[in-house]
Structures are given as C-alpha cells and as structure tokens.
Protein backbone atom coordinates (compact mmCIF):
# COMPACT_ATOMS: atom_id res chain seq x y z
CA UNK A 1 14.05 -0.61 -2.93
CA UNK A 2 10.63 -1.82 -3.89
CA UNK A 3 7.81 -2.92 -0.60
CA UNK A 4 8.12 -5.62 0.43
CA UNK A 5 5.54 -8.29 0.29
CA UNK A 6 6.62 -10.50 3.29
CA UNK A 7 7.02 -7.39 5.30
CA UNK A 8 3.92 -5.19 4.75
CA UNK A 9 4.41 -1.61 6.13
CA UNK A 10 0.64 -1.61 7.13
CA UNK A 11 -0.53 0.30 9.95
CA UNK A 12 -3.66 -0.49 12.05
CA UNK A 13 -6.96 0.97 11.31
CA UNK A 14 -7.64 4.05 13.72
CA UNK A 15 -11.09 2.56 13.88
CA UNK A 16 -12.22 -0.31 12.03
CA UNK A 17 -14.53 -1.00 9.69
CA UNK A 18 -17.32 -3.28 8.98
CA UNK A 19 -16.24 -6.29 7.42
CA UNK A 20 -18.37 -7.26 3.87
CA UNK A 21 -18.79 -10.75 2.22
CA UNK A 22 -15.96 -10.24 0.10
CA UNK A 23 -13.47 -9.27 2.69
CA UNK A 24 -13.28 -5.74 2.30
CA UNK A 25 -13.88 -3.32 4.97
CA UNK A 26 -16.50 -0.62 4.17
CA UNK A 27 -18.43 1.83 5.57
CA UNK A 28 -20.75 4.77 4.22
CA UNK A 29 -18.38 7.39 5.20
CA UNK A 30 -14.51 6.82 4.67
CA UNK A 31 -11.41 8.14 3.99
CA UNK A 32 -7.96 7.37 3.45
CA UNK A 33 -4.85 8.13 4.34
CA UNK A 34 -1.98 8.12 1.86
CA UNK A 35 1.29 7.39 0.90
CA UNK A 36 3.62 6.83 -2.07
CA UNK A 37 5.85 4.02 -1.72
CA UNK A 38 8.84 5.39 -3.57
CA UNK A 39 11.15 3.50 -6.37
CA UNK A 40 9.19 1.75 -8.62
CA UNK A 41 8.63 4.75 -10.89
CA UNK A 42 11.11 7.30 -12.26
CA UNK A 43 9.76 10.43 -11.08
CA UNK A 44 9.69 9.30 -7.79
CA UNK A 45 13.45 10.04 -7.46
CA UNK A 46 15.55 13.03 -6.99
CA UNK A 47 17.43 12.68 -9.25
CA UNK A 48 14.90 12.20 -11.95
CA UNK A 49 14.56 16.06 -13.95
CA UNK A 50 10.74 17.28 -14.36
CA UNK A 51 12.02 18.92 -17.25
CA UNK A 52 13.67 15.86 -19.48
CA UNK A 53 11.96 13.32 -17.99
CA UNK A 54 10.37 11.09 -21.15
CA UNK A 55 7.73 8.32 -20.21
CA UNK A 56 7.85 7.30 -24.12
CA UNK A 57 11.28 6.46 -23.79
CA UNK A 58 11.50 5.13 -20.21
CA UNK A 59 8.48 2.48 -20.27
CA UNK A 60 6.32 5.25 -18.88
CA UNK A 61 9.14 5.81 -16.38
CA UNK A 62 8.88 2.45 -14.58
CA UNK A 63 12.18 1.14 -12.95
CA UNK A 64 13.87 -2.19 -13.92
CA UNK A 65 14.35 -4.10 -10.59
CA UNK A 66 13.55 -7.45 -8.60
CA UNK A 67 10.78 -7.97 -7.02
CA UNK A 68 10.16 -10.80 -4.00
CA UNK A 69 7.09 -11.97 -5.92
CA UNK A 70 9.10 -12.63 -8.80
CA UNK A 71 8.95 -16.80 -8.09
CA UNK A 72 5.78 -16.90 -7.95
CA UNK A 73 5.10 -15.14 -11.46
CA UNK A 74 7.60 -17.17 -12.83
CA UNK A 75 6.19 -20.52 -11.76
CA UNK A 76 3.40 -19.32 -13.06
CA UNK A 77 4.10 -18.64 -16.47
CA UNK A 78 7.16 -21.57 -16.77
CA UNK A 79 6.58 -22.19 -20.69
CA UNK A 80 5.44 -18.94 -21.54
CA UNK A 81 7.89 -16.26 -22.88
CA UNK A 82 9.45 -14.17 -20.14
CA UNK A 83 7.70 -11.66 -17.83
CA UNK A 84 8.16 -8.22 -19.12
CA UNK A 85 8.64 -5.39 -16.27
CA UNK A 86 5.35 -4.79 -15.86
CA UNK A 87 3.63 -7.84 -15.92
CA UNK A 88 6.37 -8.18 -13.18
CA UNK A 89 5.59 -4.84 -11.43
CA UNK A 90 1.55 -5.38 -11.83
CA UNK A 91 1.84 -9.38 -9.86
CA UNK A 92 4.03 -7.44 -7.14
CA UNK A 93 1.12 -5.18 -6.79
CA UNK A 94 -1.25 -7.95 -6.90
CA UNK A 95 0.73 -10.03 -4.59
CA UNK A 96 0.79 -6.70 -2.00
CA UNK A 97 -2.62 -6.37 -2.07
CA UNK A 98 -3.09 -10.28 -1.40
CA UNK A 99 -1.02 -9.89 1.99
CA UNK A 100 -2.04 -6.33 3.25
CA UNK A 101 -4.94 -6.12 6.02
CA UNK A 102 -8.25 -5.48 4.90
CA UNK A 103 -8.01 -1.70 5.60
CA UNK A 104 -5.25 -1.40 2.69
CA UNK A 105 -5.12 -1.60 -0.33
CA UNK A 106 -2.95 -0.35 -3.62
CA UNK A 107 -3.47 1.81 -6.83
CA UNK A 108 -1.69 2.86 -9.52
CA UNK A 109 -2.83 6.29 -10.55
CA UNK A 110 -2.27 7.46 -14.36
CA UNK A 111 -1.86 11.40 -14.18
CA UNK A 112 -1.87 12.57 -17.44
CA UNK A 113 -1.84 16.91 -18.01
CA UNK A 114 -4.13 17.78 -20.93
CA UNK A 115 -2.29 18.58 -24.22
CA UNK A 116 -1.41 22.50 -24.38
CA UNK A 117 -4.21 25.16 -24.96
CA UNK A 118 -4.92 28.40 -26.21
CA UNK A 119 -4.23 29.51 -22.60
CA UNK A 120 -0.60 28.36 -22.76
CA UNK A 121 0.26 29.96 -25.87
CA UNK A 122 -1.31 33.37 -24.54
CA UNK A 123 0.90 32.92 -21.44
CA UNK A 124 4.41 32.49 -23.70
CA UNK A 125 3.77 35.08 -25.86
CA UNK A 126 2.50 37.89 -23.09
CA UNK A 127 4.91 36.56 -20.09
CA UNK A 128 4.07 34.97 -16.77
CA UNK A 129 4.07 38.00 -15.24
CA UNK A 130 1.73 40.37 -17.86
CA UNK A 131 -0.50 36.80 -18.30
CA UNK A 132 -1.18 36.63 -14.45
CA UNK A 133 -1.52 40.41 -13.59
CA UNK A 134 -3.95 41.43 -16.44
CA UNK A 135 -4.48 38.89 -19.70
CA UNK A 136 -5.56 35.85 -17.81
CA UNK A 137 -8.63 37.84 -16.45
CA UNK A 138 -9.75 38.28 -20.07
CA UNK A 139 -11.60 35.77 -21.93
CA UNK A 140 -9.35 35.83 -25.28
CA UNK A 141 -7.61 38.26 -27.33
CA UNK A 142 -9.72 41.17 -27.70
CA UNK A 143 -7.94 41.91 -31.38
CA UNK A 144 -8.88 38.00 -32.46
CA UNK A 145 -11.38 35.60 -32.30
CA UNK A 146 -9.20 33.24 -30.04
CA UNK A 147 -10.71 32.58 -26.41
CA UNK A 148 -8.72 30.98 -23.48
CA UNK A 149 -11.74 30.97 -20.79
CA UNK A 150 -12.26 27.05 -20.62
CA UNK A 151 -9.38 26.95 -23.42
CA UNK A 152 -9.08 24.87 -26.27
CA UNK A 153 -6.46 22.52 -27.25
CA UNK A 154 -4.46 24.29 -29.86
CA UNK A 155 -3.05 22.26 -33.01
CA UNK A 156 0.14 21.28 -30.92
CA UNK A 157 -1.99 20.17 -27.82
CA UNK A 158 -3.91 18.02 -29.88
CA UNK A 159 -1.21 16.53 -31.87
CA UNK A 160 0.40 15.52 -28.19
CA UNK A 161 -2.59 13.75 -27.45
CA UNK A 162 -2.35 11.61 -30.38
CA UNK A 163 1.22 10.85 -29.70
CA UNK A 164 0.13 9.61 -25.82
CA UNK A 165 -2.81 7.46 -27.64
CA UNK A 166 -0.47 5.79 -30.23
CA UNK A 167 2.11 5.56 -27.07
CA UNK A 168 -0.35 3.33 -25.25
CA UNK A 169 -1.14 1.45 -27.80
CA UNK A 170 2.50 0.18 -28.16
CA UNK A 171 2.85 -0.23 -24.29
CA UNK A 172 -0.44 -2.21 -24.07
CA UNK A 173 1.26 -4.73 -27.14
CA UNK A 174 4.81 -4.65 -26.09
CA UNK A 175 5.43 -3.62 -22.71
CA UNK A 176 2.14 -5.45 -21.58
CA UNK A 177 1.18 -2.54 -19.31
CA UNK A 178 -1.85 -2.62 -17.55
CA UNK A 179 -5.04 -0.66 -19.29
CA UNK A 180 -6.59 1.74 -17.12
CA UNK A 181 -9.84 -0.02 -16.01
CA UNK A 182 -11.43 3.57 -14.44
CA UNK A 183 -10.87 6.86 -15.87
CA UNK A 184 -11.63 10.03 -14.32
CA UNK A 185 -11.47 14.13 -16.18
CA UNK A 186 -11.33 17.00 -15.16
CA UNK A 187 -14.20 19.16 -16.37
CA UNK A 188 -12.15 21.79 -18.46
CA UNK A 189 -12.66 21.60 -21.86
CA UNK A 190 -8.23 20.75 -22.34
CA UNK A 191 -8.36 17.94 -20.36
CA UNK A 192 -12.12 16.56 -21.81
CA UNK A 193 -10.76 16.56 -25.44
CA UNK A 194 -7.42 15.13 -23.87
CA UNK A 195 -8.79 12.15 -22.51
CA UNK A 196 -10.99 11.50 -25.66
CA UNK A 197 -8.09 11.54 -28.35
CA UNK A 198 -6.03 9.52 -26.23
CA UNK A 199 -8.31 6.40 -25.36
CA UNK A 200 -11.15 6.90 -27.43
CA UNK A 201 -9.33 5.07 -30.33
CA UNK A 202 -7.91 2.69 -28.20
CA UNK A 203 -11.62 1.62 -26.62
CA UNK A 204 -12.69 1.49 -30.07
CA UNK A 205 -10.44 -1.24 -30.77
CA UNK A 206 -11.57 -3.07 -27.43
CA UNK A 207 -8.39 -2.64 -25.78
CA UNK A 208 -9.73 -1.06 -22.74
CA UNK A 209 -10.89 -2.96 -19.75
CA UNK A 210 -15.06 -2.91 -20.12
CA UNK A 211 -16.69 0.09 -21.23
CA UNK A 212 -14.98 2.89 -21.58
CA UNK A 213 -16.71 5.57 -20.13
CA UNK A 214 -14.95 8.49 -18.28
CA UNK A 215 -16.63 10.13 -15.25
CA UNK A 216 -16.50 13.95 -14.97
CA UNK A 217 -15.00 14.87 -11.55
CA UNK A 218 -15.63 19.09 -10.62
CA UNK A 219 -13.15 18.17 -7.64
CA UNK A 220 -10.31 17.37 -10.80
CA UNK A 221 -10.66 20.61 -12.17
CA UNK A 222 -7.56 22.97 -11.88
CA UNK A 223 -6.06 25.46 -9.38
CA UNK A 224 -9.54 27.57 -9.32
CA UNK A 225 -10.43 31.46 -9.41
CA UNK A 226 -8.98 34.55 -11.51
CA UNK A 227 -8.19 32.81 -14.44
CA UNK A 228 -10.73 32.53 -16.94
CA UNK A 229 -9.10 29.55 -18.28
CA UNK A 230 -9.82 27.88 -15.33
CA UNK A 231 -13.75 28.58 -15.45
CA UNK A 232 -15.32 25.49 -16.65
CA UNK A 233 -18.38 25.43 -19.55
CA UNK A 234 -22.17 24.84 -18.47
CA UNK A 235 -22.60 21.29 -17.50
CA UNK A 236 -25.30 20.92 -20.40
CA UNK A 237 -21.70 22.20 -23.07
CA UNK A 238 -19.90 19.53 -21.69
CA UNK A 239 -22.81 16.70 -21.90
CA UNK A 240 -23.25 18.20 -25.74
CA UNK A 241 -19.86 17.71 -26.54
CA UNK A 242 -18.77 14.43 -24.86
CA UNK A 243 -22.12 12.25 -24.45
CA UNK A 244 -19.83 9.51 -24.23
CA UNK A 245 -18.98 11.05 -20.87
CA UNK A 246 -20.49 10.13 -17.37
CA UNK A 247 -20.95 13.57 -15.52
CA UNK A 248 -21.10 12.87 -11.84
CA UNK A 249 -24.66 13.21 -9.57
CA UNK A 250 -24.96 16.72 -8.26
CA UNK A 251 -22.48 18.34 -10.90
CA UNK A 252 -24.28 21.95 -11.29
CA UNK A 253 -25.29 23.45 -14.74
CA UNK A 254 -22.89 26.65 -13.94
CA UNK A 255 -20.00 26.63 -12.58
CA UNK A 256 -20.16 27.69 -9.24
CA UNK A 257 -16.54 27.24 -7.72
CA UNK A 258 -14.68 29.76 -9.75
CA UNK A 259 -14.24 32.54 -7.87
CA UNK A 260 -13.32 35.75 -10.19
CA UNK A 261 -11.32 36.97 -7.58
CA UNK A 262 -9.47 35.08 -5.47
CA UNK A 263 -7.39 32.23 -6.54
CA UNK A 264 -6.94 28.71 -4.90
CA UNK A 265 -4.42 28.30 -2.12
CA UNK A 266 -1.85 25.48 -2.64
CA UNK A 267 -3.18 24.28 0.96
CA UNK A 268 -7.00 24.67 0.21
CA UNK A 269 -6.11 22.28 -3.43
CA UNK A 270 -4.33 19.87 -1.68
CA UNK A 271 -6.99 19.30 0.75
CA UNK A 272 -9.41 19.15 -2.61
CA UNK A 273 -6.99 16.35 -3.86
CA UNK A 274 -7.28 14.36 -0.68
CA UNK A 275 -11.05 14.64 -1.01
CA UNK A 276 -11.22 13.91 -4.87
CA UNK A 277 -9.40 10.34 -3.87
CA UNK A 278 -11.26 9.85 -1.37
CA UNK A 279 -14.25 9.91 -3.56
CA UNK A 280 -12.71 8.00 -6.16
CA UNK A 281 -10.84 4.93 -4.26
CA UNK A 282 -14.69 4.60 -1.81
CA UNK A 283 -16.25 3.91 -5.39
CA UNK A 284 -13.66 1.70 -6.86
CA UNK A 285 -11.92 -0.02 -4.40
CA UNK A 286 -12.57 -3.46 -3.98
CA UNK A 287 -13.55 -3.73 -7.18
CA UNK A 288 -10.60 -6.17 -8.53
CA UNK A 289 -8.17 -4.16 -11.75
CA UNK A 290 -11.41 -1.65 -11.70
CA UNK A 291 -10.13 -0.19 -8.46
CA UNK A 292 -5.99 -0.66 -9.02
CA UNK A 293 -5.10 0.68 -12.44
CA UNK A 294 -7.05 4.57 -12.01
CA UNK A 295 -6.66 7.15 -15.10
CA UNK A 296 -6.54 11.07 -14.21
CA UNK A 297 -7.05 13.26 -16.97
CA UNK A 298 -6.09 16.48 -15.52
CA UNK A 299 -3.49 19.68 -14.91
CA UNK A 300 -0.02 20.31 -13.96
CA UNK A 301 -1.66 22.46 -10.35
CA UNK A 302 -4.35 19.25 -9.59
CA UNK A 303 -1.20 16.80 -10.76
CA UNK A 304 0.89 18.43 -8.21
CA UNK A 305 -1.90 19.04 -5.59
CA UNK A 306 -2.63 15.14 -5.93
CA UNK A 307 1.22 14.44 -5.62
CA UNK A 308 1.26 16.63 -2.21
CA UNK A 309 -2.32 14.54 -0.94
CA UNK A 310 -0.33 11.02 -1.13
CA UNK A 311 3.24 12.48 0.27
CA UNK A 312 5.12 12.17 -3.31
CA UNK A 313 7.97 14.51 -3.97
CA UNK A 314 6.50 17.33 -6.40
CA UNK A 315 6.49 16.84 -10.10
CA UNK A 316 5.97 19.57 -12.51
CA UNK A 317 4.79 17.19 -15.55
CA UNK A 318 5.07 19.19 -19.14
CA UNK A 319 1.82 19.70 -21.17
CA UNK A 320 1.19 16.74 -23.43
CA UNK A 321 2.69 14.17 -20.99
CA UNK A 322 1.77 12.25 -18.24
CA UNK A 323 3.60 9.99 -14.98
CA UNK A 324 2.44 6.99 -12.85
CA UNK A 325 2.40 6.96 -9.37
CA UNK A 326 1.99 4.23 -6.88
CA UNK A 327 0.00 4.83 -3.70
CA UNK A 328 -0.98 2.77 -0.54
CA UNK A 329 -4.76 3.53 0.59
CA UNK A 330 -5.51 2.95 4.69
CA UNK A 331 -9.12 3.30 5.06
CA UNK A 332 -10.44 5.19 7.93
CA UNK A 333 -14.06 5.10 9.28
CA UNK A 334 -15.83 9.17 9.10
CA UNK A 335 -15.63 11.75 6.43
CA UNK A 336 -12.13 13.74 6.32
CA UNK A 337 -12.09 16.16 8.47
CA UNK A 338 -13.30 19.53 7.45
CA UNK A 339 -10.82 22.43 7.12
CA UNK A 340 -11.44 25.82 6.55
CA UNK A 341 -9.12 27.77 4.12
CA UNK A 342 -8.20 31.82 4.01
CA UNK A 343 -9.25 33.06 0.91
CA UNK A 344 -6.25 33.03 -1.79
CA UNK A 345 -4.81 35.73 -3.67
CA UNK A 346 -6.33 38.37 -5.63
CA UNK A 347 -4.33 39.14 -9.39
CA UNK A 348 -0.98 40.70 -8.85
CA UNK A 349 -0.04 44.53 -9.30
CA UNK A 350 1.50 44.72 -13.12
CA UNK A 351 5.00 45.30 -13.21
CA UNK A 352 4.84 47.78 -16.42
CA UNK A 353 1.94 48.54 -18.93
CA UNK A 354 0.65 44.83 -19.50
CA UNK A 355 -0.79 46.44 -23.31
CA UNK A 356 2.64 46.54 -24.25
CA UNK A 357 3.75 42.93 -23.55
CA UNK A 358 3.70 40.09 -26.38
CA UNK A 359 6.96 38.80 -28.16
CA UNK A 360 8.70 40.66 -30.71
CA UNK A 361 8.65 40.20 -34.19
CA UNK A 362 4.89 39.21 -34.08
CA UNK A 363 1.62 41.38 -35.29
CA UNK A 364 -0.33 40.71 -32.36
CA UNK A 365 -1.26 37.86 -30.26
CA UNK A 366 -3.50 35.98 -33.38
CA UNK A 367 -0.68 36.33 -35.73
CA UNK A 368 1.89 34.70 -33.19
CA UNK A 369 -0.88 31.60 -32.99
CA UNK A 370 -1.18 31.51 -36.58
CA UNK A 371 2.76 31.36 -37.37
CA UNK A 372 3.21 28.93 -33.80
CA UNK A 373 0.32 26.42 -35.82
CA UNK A 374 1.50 26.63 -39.28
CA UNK A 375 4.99 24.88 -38.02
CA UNK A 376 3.26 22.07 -36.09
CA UNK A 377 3.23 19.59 -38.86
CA UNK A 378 0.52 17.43 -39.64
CA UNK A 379 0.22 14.17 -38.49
C-alpha cells in the first residue's frame, strides 16, 4: 500500500539542523539518508520482470490505486474533469511533503539509461566474456573506423531516444505527468546525446518547467575503470558539443577517475550514488517542483548503484528505457562519512583466443554494424 499521509513514517533527525525563513532545515554540510517507499511504481515489485517491463505501455509504470489525499484533490478540482493517476499520485506527494518534519522531504527521481552505443553492439557481437577480457580495453575496432571509448549512440540508440521524447510528450498531454523541473547527465558522450534528443524538443516547445538546462554530474558517470567506454571526453569536447549544458564547478579538463586498470567495486559505486544525491537533493531541495520531480540521464551500473543508495530492490533497466522511483530524503547535519574502498578488479583471464570471437555469418565487426543499422528503419 501507498504512505500514508496521516501516519508519516518519519524518523527524528540524528542532529538537527538550523531552521531557515522558509521552514527548511539547512546546513553547509548535509546528507541524507534514504529510502524507497515501495508500491506506487511498477518496478518496485517482485513480481514486476526487468526484462518485459514497458513504461510506454504502463503510464511509465505507475500503479493505479487510492490514495488518502484523494478528498482533498477532489474538492479541489469539483467541476473540472477527473484527476488522472498522476495528478493523483503528484498531490499525494505534495500532501506528504506538507505533513513530514522539516528534516524530510520527497522526490521522484527519473532514471533514464542512455539509448544503446557502439559499445553495446561490440559487446553482442564479440560476447560478454571476449568483450570484458580483451575488446573492451581497446578503443574501437582496429579493422574499422568505429570507436567505443566514450561511445556513440548507434542508429538504434538514437532512434530509442526519440521514441522516449515523443513518449513524454504524450504523458505530459494525456497522462498529465509531472515535467522534470531539474535534470542531471552523466558525462559520457551516450547519455549527453540521450538527454538532448529526448527533452531538447520538448523545452523547445516550452513544455519544460523554466529553462532547460542540464547540469553535468562526473559522480553520474558509469561503473568506472578498464573499459574504455567508460572513459569520458575532455571537459572542453563536452562544452563544444553541448553548450546548452551546465558542466559543474571543479569538473577537470581530463578525466581523471578512470582508472585503466582496475574497475569499480559494486560497494565503492554505491557509496558514489549516495554521494551524487547527496549533492543533488542539498542543491535542490526546498526549492518547490525544482527539488521533487529530478531527471537522471545515466547507465544501467549508476541506475542500479542509485537503486542500492535509496534501499530499492535492483532493476536492470534495458538500453533505451527508463523507470521512476520514489524516495524519502532525512537530512542529517556533517558530510557522509568517508569510506575507503579495495581497489576493484583487474580484466579477466580470456577463456579462448579473444581474436577469434565475433558472430558468425558476419565479415568482421564493421560489417555486423553496417547490416545491424541498415535494418533499423528510419523514423
């Protein structure tokens, strides 16, 4: 069942914070802890398949149910037509945020995985195992032109960003879901041109909430090291290519995370997820629908990672899609607490000769590409 608003399950502050004008406790050094209320979205239930769950054909996977703040809306809007579920869902919200203390507060985070890449195609065609043992430390094909360091969306993966854009567009007209009023990317170059085909349309035609301007996050950025695909572009690329972007204060001109030899522990990225929110919810909360409706252009490992920071059950979303998640913020006063991590795993052994991996009936990696992007149809 949904939270209920008579019955807040808020918890007091471990130390509380200064109390501002507008009623919202601050202080120059927070953080939060989490949790994800469960059944008001689809993915939040076990039974709910990762691999045929559709948001376009589940309302973006929110569930149909009664809420205790339903009166109240409907007093509210007595002649007007009736409520659709999430004008319903986004007053419950409001009307838990209206009764929690002043250390809590609620957001609904957008977590959309970038359209698929170069780097995903390479990984079908060699195998998961060849891919993570020997190609993925390559910058492309070395018989082709065709890079996957920072990869590219490929045809398909930009074709599935269109589809979310012209999704949204319908929810925001019939479903009357709520806008994302701050966005957030993740540096890669996937998840940049992701974000831009989906909403920059949508801005154009002022449906977003105030400017739209999307702020570069490093701490978004995927499961890091070993993959080259994972190795961001120079900050001054990415400023080039997306001045419509906002690239956070102190974002170096290199990258200097990637590590070309040890990859990210699933511990070590979770505790990067906690910290990315963290960030995001000191800037934006209190800040009305700025700091409730929060866009997350990302990947499946920071997706996940995020979903393991707020205590929801994992989710592997497919390329090209995206869920919405519901999570409680308690603030607490003093930075998180800083962990220290082992260092992750170096590349596997190869099982096998990794040269002599790639599907059959192909002439090479480009020529699988070429054939894979000739049948994605236009449009």
């Amino acid at each position: 069942m949904a939270e209920s608003v008579s019955q807040p399950s808020a918890q007091p502050a471990q130390a509380a914070l200064p109390i501002t004008s507008d009623g919202i406790q601050q202080a120059k050094d927070i953080h939060f802890t989490f949790t994800a209320p469960p059944s008001y979205f689809l993915p939040s239930l076990e039974s709910t398949n990762p691999a045929t769950f559709d948001l376009t054909t589940t309302n973006f996977g929110l569930i149909s149910q009664p809420y205790s703040s339903d009166s109240s809306l409907d007093r509210r809007h007595n002649d007007d037509p009736p409520p659709t579920n999430w004008q319903r869902f986004a007053h419950h919200i409001s009307t838990l945020d209206e009764h929690a203390p002043t250390d809590t507060s609620y957001h609904i985070l957008y977590l959309a995985r970038h359209g698929q890449g170069y780097h995903n195609l390479a990984e079908g065609y060699y195998g998961t195992q060849p891919w993570d043992c020997y190609w993925a430390q390559l910058d492309g094909d070395p018989e082709s032109s065709i890079t996957w360091a920072d990869a590219h969306l490929s045809k398909l993966g930009e074709q599935q960003a269109g589809e979310q854009s012209r999704f949204w567009k319908t929810q925001l007209a019939e479903a009357r879901m709520p806008v994302p009023c701050s966005w957030f990317v993740s540096p890669m170059e996937r998840a940049c041109r992701t974000a831009q085909i989906t909403f920059e349309g949508l801005a154009r035609e002022g449906k977003v909430y105030g400017e739209w301007k999307p702020i570069v996050k490093e701490l978004l950025r995927e499961t890091n090291g070993v993959h080259t695909c994972d190795r961001r572009s120079r900050r001054s690329v990415i400023a080039e290519r997306y001045p419509e972007y906002q690239i956070e204060e102190g974002f170096s001109e290199e990258d200097e995370l990637w590590d070309p030899v040890f990859r990210e522990t699933e511990e070590a990225h979770t505790y990067r997820a906690a910290s990315l929110l963290d960030d995001v919810l000191g800037q934006v909360r209190g800040k009305g629908e700025k700091g409730k409706y929060i866009s997350f252009t990302a990947h499946g490992g920071m997706i996940n990672a995020i979903l393991r920071a707020v205590g929801h059950r994992q989710f592997q979303v497919k390329v090209g899609s995206a869920i919405a998640v519901l999570v409680k913020a308690e603030a607490r006063e003093g930075k998180r607490a800083h962990q220290d991590f082992e260092k992750g795993k170096t590349k596997p052994d190869c099982v096998g000769d990794p040269l002599k991996t790639g599907l059959p009936g192909y002439d090479g990696f480009k020529d699988y590409v070429d054939k894979v992007e000739a049948s994605v149809k236009d449009g």
